[in-house]
Protein backbone atom coordinates (compact mmCIF):
# COMPACT_ATOMS: atom_id res chain seq x y z
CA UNK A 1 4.86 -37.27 20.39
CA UNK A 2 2.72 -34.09 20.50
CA UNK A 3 3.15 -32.15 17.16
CA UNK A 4 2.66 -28.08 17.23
CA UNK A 5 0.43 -28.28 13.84
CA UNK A 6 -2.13 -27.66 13.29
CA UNK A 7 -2.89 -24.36 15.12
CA UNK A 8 -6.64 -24.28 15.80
CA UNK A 9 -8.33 -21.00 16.27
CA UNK A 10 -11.64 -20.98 18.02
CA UNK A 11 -14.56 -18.30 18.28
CA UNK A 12 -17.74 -19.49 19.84
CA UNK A 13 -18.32 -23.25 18.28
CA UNK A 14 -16.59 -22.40 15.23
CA UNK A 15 -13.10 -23.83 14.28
CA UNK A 16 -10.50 -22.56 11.88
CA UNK A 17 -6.98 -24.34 11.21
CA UNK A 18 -3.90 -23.49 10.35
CA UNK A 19 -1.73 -26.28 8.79
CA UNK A 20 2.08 -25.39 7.90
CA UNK A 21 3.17 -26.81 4.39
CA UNK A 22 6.34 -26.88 2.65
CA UNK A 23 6.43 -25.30 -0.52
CA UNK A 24 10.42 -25.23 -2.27
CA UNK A 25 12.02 -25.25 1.04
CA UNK A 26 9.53 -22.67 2.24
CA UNK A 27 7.11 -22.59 5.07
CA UNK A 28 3.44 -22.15 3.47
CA UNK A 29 -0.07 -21.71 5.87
CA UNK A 30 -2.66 -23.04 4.84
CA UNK A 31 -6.47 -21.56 6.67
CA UNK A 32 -8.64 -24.10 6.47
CA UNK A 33 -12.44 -23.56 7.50
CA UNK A 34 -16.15 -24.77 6.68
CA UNK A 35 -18.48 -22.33 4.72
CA UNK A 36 -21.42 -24.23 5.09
CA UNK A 37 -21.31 -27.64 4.12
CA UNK A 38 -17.92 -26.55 1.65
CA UNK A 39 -14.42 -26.59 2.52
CA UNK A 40 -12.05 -23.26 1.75
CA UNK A 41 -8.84 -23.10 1.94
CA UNK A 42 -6.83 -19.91 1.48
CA UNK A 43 -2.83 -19.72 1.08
CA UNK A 44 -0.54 -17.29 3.25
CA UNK A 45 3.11 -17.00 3.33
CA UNK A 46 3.26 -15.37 7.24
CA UNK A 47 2.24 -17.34 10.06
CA UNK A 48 1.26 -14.07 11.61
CA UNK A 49 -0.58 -12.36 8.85
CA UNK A 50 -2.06 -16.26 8.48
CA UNK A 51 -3.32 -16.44 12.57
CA UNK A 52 -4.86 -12.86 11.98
CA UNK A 53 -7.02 -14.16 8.94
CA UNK A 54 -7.60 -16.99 10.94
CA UNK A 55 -8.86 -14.96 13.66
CA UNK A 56 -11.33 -12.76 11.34
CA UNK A 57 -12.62 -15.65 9.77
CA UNK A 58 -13.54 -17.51 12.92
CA UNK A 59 -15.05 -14.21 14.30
CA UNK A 60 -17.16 -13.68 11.60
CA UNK A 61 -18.25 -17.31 11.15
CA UNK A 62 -19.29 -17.03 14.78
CA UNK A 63 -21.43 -14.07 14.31
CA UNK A 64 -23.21 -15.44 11.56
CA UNK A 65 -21.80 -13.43 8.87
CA UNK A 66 -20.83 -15.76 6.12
CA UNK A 67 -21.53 -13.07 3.19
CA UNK A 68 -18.75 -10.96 4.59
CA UNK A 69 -16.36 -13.93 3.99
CA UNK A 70 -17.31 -13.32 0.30
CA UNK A 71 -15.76 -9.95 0.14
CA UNK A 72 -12.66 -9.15 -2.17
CA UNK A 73 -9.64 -7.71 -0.17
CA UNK A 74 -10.76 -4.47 -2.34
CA UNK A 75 -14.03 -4.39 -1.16
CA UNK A 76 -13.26 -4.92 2.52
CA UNK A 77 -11.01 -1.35 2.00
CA UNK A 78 -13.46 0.57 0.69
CA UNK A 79 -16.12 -0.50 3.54
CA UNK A 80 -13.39 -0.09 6.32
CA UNK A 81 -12.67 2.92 4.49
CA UNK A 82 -16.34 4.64 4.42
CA UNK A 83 -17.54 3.66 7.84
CA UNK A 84 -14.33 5.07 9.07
CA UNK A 85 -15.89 8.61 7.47
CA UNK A 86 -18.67 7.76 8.65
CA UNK A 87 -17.37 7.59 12.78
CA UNK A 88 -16.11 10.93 11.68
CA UNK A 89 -19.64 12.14 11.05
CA UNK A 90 -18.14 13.06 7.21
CA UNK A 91 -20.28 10.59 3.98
CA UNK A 92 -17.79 9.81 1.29
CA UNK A 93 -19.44 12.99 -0.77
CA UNK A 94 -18.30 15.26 1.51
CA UNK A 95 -14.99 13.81 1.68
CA UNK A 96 -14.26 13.67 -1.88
CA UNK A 97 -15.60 17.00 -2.51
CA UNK A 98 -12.70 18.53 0.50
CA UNK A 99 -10.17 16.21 -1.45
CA UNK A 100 -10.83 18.12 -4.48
CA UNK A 101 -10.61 21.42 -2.69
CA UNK A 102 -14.32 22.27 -3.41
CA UNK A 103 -16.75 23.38 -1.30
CA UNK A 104 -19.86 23.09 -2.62
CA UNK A 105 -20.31 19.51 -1.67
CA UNK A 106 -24.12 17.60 -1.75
């Protein structure tokens, strides 16, 4: 008998699970990957907002970019947030000084 967990993501040679606990009755996912020769595991309530961390991790593990992995949900914001400004050819400077209605921005 074939069970549907764990989901495994893949991205290149890397591997990330998902495993489905119970936790009071509830469904719990649990992301489950190697950084290096350490195990993490991270906790999500949604299976969908689970498979998209999944997803992210396994990309970036693929790549090579295990420092990014490190990031705070906080600090992921901010960088989405100034290379966004940065596409629009604005630096965060500039943009803070039109968000404060002045014009003489640096």
């Amino acid at each position: 008998m074939k069970t549907d967990w764990p989901k495994v993501i893949r991205s290149g040679s890397v591997t990330v699970k998902i495993y489905q606990v119970p936790n009071n009755g509830y469904p719990q996912h649990v992301i489950s990957y190697y950084l290096g020769t350490r195990r993490v595991r991270k906790v999500i309530t949604e299976f969908a907002e689970a498979k998209e961390e999944a997803e992210r991790i396994a990309k970036r593990l693929s790549r090579g970019d295990q420092e990014a992995l490190k990031l705070t949900g906080t600090d992921t914001l901010l960088w989405r947030s100034y290379w966004s400004l940065r596409r629009e050819g604005l630096s965060p400077t500039t943009w803070e000084s039109n968000r404060a209605g002045r014009t003489d921005a640096f």
